[in-house]
C-alpha atoms as a PDB file:
ATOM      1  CA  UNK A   1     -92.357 248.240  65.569  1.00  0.00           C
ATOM      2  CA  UNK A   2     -92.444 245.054  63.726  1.00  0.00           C
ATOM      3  CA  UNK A   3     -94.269 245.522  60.941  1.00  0.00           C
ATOM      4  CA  UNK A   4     -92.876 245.491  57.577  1.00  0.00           C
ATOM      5  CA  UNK A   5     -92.280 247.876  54.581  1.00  0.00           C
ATOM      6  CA  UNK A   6     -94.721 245.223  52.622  1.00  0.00           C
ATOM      7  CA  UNK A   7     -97.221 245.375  55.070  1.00  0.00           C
ATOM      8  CA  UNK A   8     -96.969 248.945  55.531  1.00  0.00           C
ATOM      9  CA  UNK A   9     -97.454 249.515  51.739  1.00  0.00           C
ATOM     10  CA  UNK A  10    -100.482 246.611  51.228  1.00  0.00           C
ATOM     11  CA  UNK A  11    -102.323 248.445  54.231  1.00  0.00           C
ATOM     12  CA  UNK A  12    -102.074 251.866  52.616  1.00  0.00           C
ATOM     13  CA  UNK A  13    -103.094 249.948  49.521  1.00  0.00           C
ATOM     14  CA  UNK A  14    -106.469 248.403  51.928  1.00  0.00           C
ATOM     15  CA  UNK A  15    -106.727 251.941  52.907  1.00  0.00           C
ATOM     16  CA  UNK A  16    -104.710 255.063  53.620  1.00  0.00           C
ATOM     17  CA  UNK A  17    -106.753 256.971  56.386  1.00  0.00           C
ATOM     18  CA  UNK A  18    -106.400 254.159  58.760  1.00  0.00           C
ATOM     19  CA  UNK A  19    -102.203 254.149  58.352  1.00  0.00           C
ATOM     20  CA  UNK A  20    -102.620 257.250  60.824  1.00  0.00           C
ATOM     21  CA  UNK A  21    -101.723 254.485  63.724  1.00  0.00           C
ATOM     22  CA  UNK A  22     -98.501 254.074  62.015  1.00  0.00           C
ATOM     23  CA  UNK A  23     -97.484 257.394  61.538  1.00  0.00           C
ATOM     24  CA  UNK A  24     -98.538 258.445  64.951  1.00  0.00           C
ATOM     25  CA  UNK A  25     -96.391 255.494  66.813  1.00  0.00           C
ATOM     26  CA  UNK A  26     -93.666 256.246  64.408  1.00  0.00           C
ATOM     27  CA  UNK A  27     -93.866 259.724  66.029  1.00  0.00           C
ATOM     28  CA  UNK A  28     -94.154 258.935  69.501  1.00  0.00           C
ATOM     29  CA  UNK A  29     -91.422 256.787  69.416  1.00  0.00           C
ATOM     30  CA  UNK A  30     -88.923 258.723  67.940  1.00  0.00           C
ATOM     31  CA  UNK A  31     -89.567 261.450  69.903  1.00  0.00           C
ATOM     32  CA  UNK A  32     -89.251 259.189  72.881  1.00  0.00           C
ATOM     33  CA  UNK A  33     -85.993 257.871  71.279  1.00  0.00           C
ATOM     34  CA  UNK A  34     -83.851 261.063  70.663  1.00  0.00           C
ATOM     35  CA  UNK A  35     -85.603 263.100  74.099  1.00  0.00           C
ATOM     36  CA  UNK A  36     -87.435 261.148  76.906  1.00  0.00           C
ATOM     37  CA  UNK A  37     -85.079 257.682  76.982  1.00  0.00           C
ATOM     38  CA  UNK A  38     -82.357 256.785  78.818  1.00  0.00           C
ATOM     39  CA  UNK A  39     -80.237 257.361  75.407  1.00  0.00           C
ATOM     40  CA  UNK A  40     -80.300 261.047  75.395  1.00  0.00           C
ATOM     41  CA  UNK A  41     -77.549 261.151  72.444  1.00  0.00           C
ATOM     42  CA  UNK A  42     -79.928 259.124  70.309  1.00  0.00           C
ATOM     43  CA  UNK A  43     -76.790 257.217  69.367  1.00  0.00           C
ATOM     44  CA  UNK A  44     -79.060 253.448  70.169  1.00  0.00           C
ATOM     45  CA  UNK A  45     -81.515 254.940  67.396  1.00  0.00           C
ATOM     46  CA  UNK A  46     -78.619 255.690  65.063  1.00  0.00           C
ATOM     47  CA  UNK A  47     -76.909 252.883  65.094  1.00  0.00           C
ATOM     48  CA  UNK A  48     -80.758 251.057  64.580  1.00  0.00           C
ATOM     49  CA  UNK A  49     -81.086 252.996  61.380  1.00  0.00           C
ATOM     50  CA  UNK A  50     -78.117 252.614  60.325  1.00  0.00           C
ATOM     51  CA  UNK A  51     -77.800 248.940  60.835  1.00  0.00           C
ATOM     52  CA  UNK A  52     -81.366 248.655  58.939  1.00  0.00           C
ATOM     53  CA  UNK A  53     -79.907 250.491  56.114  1.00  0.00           C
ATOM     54  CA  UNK A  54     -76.844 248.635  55.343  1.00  0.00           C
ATOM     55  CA  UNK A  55     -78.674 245.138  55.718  1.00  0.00           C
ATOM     56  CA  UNK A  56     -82.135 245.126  55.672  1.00  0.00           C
ATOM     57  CA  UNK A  57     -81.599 241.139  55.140  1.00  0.00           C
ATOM     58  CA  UNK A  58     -79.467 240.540  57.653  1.00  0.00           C
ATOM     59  CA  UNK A  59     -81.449 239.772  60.165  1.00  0.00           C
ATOM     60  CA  UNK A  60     -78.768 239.415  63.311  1.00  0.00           C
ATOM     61  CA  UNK A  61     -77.665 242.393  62.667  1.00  0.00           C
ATOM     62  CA  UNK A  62     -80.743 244.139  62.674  1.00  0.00           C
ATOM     63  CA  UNK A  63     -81.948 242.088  65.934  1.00  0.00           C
ATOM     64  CA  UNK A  64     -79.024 243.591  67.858  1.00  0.00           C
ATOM     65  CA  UNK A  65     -79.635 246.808  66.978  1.00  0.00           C
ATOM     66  CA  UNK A  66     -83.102 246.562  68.011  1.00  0.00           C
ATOM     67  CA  UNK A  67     -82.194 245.246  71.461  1.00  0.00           C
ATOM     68  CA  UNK A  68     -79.627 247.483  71.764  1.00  0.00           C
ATOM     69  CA  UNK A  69     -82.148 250.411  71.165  1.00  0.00           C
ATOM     70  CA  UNK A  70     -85.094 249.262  73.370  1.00  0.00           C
ATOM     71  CA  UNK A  71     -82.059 248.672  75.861  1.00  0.00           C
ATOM     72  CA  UNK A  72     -83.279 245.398  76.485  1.00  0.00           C
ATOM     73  CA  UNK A  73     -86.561 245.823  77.308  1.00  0.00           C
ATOM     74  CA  UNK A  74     -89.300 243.668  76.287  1.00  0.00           C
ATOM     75  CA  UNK A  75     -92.467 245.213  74.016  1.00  0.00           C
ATOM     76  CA  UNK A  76     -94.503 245.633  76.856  1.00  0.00           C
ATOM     77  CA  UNK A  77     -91.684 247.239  79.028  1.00  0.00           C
ATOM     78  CA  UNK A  78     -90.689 249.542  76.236  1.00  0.00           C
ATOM     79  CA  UNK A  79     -94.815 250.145  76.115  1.00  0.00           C
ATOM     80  CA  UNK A  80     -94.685 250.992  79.923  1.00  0.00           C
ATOM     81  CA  UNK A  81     -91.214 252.853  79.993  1.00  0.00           C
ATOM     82  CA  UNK A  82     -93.120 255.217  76.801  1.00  0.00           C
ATOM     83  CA  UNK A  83     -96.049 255.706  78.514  1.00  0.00           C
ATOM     84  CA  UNK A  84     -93.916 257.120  81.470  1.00  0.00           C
ATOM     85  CA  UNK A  85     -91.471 259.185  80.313  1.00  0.00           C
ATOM     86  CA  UNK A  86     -94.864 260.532  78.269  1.00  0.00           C
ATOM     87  CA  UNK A  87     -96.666 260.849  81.524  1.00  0.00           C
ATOM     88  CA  UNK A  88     -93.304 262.733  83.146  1.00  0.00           C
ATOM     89  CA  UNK A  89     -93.996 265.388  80.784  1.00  0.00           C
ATOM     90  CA  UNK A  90     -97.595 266.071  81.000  1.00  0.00           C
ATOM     91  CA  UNK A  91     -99.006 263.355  78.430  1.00  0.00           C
ATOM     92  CA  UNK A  92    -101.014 261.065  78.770  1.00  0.00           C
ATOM     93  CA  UNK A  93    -100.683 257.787  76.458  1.00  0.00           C
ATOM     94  CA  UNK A  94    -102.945 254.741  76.163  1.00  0.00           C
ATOM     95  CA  UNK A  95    -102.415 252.034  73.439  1.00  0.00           C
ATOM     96  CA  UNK A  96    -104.009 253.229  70.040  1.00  0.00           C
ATOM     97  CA  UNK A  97    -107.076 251.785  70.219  1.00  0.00           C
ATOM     98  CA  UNK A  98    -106.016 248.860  72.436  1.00  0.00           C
ATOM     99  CA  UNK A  99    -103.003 247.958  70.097  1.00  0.00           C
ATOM    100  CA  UNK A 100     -99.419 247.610  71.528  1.00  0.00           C
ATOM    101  CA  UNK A 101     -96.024 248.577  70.409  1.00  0.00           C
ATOM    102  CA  UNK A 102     -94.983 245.316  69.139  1.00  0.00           C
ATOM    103  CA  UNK A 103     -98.397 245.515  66.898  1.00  0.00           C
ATOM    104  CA  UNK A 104     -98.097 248.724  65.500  1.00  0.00           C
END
């Protein structure tokens, strides 16, 4: 979740068949966003993308948006929250290959 658009592009750059991490926690956490969380009207992930597109340098913006849409959680209780909504509908998740959230 932290990782940036330079890093993103330099590792697809280093090699693109090992981005599938990315694309697969990008997935899982969207999905989790607008259907398993608490936020069911996906308006904490709007207002996230929204506030990233207006001001990607504004950092205090962006911050609040971010807390605001893992509803204060930390990285590891977002990680744990994930993994049991997941788990609530049949799934079971484990860290991609023993990274966390706050890696990928």
């Amino acid at each position: 979740m932290t990782i940036t658009r330079d890093e993103w592009n330099q590792n697809f750059e280093a090699s693109a068949s090992s981005n599938e991490q990315y694309y697969v926690s990008a997935f899982l956490l969207t999905y989790y966003f607008l259907h398993l969380s608490d936020d069911v009207s996906g308006q904490h992930l709007r207002r996230y993308i929204e506030s990233w597109q207006q001001d990607r340098n504004h950092a205090a913006s962006s911050q609040r948006a971010l807390t605001q849409l893992m509803q204060g959680q930390s990285y590891q209780e977002l990680q744990a929250s994930l993994i049991a909504a997941y788990a609530r509908q049949g799934l079971e998740l484990t860290p991609y290959h023993g990274m966390s959230l706050q890696e990928l």
